[in-house]
Protein backbone atom coordinates (compact mmCIF):
# COMPACT_ATOMS: atom_id res chain seq x y z
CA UNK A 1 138.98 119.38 84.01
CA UNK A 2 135.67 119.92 81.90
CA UNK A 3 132.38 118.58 84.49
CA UNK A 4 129.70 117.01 82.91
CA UNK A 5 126.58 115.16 83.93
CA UNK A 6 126.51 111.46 84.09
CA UNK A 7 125.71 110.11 80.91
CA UNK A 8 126.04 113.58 78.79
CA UNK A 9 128.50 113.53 76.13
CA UNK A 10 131.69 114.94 77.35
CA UNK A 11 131.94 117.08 74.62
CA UNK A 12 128.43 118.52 75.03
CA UNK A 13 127.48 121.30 72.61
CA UNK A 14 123.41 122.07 73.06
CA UNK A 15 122.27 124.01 70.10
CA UNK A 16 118.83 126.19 71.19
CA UNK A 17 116.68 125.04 67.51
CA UNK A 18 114.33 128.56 68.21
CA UNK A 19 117.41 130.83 68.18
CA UNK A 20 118.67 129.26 65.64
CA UNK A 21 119.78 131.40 62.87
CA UNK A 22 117.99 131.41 59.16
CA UNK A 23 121.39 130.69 57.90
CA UNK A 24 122.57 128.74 60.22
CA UNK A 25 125.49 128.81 62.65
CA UNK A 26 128.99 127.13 62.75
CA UNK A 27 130.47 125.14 65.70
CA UNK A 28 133.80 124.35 66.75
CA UNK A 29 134.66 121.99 69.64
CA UNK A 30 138.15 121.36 70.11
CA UNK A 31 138.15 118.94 73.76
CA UNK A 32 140.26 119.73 76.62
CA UNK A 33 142.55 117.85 78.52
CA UNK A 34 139.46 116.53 80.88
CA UNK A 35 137.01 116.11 77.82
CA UNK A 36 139.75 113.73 75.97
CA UNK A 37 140.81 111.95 79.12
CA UNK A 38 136.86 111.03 79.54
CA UNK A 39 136.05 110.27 75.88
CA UNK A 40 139.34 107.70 76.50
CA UNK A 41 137.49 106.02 79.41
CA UNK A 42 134.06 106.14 77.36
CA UNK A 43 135.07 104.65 74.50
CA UNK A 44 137.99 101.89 75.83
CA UNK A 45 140.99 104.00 74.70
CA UNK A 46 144.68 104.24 76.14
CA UNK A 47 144.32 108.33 75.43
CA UNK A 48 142.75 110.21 73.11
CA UNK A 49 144.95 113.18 72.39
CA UNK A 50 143.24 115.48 69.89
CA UNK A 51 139.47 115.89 69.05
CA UNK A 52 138.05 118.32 66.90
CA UNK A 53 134.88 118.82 65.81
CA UNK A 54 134.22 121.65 63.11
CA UNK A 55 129.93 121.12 62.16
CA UNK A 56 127.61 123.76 60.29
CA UNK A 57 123.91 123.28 62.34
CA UNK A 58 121.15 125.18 60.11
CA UNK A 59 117.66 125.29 60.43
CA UNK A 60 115.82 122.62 57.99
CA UNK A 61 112.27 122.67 57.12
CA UNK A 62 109.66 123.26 60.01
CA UNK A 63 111.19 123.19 62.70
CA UNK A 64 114.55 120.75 62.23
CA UNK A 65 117.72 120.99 62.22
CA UNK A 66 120.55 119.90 59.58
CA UNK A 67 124.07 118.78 60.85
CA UNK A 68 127.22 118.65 58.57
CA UNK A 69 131.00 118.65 59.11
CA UNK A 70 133.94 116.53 60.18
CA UNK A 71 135.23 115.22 63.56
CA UNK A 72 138.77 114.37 63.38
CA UNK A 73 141.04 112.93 66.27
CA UNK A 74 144.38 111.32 67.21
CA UNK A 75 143.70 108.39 69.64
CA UNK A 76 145.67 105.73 71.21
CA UNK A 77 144.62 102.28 71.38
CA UNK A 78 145.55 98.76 72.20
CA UNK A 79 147.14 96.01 69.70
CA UNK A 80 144.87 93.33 68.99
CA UNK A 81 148.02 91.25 69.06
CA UNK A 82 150.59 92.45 71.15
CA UNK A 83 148.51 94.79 73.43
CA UNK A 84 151.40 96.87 72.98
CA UNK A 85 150.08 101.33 71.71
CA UNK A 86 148.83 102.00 68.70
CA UNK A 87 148.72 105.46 67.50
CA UNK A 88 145.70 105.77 65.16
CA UNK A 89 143.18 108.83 63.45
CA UNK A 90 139.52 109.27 63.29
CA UNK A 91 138.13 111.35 60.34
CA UNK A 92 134.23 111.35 59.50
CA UNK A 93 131.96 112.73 57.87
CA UNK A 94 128.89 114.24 60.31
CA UNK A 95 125.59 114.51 58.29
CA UNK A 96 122.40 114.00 60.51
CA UNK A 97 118.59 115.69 60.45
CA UNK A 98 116.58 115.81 63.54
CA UNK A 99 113.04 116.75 63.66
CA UNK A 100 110.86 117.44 66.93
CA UNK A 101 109.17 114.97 68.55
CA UNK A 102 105.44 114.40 66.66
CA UNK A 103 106.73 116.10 63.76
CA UNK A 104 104.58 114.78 60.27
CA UNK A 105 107.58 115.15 58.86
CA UNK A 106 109.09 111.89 60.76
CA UNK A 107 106.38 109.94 59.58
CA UNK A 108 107.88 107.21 57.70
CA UNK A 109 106.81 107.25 53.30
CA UNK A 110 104.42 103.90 53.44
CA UNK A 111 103.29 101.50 50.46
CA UNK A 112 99.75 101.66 49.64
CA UNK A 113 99.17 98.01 51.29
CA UNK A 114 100.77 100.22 54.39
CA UNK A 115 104.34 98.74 54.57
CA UNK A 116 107.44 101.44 55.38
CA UNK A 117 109.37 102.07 52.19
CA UNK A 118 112.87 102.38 52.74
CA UNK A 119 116.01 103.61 50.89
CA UNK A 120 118.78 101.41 51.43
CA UNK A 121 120.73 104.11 49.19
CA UNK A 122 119.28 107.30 50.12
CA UNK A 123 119.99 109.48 53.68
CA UNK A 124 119.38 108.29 57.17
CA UNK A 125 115.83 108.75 58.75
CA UNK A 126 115.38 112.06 60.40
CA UNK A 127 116.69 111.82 64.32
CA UNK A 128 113.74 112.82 66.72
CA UNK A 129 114.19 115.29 69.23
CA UNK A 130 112.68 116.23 72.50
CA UNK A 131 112.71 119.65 74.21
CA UNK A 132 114.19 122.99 72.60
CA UNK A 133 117.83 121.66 72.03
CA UNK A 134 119.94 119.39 69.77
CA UNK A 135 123.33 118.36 71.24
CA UNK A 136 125.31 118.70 68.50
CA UNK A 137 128.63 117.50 70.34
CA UNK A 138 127.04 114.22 71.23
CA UNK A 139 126.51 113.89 67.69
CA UNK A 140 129.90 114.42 66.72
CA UNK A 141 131.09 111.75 69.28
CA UNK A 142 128.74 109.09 67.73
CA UNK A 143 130.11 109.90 64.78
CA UNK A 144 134.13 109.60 66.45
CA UNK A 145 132.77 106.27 67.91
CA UNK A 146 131.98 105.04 64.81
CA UNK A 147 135.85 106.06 63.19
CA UNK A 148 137.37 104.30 65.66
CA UNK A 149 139.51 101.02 64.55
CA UNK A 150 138.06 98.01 66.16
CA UNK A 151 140.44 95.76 65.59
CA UNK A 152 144.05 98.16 65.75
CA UNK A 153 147.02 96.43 65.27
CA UNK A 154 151.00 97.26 64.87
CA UNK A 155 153.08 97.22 62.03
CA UNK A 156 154.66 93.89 61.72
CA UNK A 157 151.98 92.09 64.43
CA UNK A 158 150.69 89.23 63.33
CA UNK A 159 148.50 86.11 64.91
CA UNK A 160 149.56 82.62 64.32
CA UNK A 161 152.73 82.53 61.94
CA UNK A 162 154.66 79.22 60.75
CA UNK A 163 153.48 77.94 64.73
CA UNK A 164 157.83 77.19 65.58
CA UNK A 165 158.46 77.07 69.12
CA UNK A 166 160.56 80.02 69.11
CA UNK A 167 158.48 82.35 67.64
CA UNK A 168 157.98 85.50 69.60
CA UNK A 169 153.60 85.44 70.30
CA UNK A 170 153.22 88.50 72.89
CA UNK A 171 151.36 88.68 76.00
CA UNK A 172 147.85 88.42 74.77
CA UNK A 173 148.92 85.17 73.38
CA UNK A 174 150.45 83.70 76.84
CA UNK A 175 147.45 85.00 78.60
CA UNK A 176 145.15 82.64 76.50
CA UNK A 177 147.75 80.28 77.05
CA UNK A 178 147.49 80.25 80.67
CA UNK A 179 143.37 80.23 80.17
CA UNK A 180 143.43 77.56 78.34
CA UNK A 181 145.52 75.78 80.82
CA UNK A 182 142.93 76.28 83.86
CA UNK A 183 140.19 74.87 81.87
């Protein structure tokens, strides 16, 4: 099993920005066993059973850094309905800048009256940075947090139906049954 400090990313990758390469470097982190199991228990997930994360980090302007790629993973998750497995993927996109901390470049494009101008369209505000690393694999977890199903549910599951007495509802349903009976 993989160790990592408490509250690192279990699939920590730090990139050093000063060694970075003019054109760039590519990472692959494929978790282990102990990095899954712990990205399960971070995130609320029955298992996670494949993670991948394949990113291209290259230098970007003075002194930033430009992240693209793709994390992909199989996970395992709880109906909604039935609380019964689900089996489900994660595939995003990973596109992030960071810049160092006091960088001019993070200063944010303002109006003449002074008010921030913002893009609803255009790319996300530059991530700031402290130190001499970016941690590239806690990026690509964010970014697997954020292709995870909230709301996963089996084929054939559904909530409510034609309400007959005999209809099969599932143990998340005679759980709120019993609730509602205490109160």
């Amino acid at each position: 099993m993989t160790r990592h400090e408490p509250g690192a990313s279990p699939v920590s990758f730090p990139v050093h920005v000063a060694r970075l390469p003019g054109k760039g470097m590519e990472v692959a982190i494929e978790a282990d066993a102990g990095q899954r199991a712990a990205l399960a228990a971070a995130h609320g997930l029955r298992a996670v059973e494949r993670f991948v994360a394949t990113l291209s980090v290259a230098p970007w302007k003075k002194g930033g850094v430009r992240v693209s790629g793709r994390v992909e993973a199989a996970v395992v998750q709880d109906c909604v309905v039935t609380l019964e497995p689900v089996a489900g993927t994660v595939d995003e996109a990973v596109s992030a800048v960071f810049l160092p901390e006091g960088s001019k470049l993070a200063v944010p494009a303002r109006s003449a009256e002074g008010e921030i101008l913002l893009d609803a369209e255009g790319d996300d505000a530059p991530e700031l940075f402290c130190g001499d690393t970016v941690d590239v694999g806690q990026l690509a977890e964010e970014f697997f947090a954020l292709g995870i199903d909230p709301y996963p549910r089996r084929p054939g599951a559904s909530v409510g139906g034609d309400g007959g007495a005999d209809e099969k509802r599932g143990p998340l349903h005679d759980k709120l049954a019993a609730l509602r009976k205490k109160l």
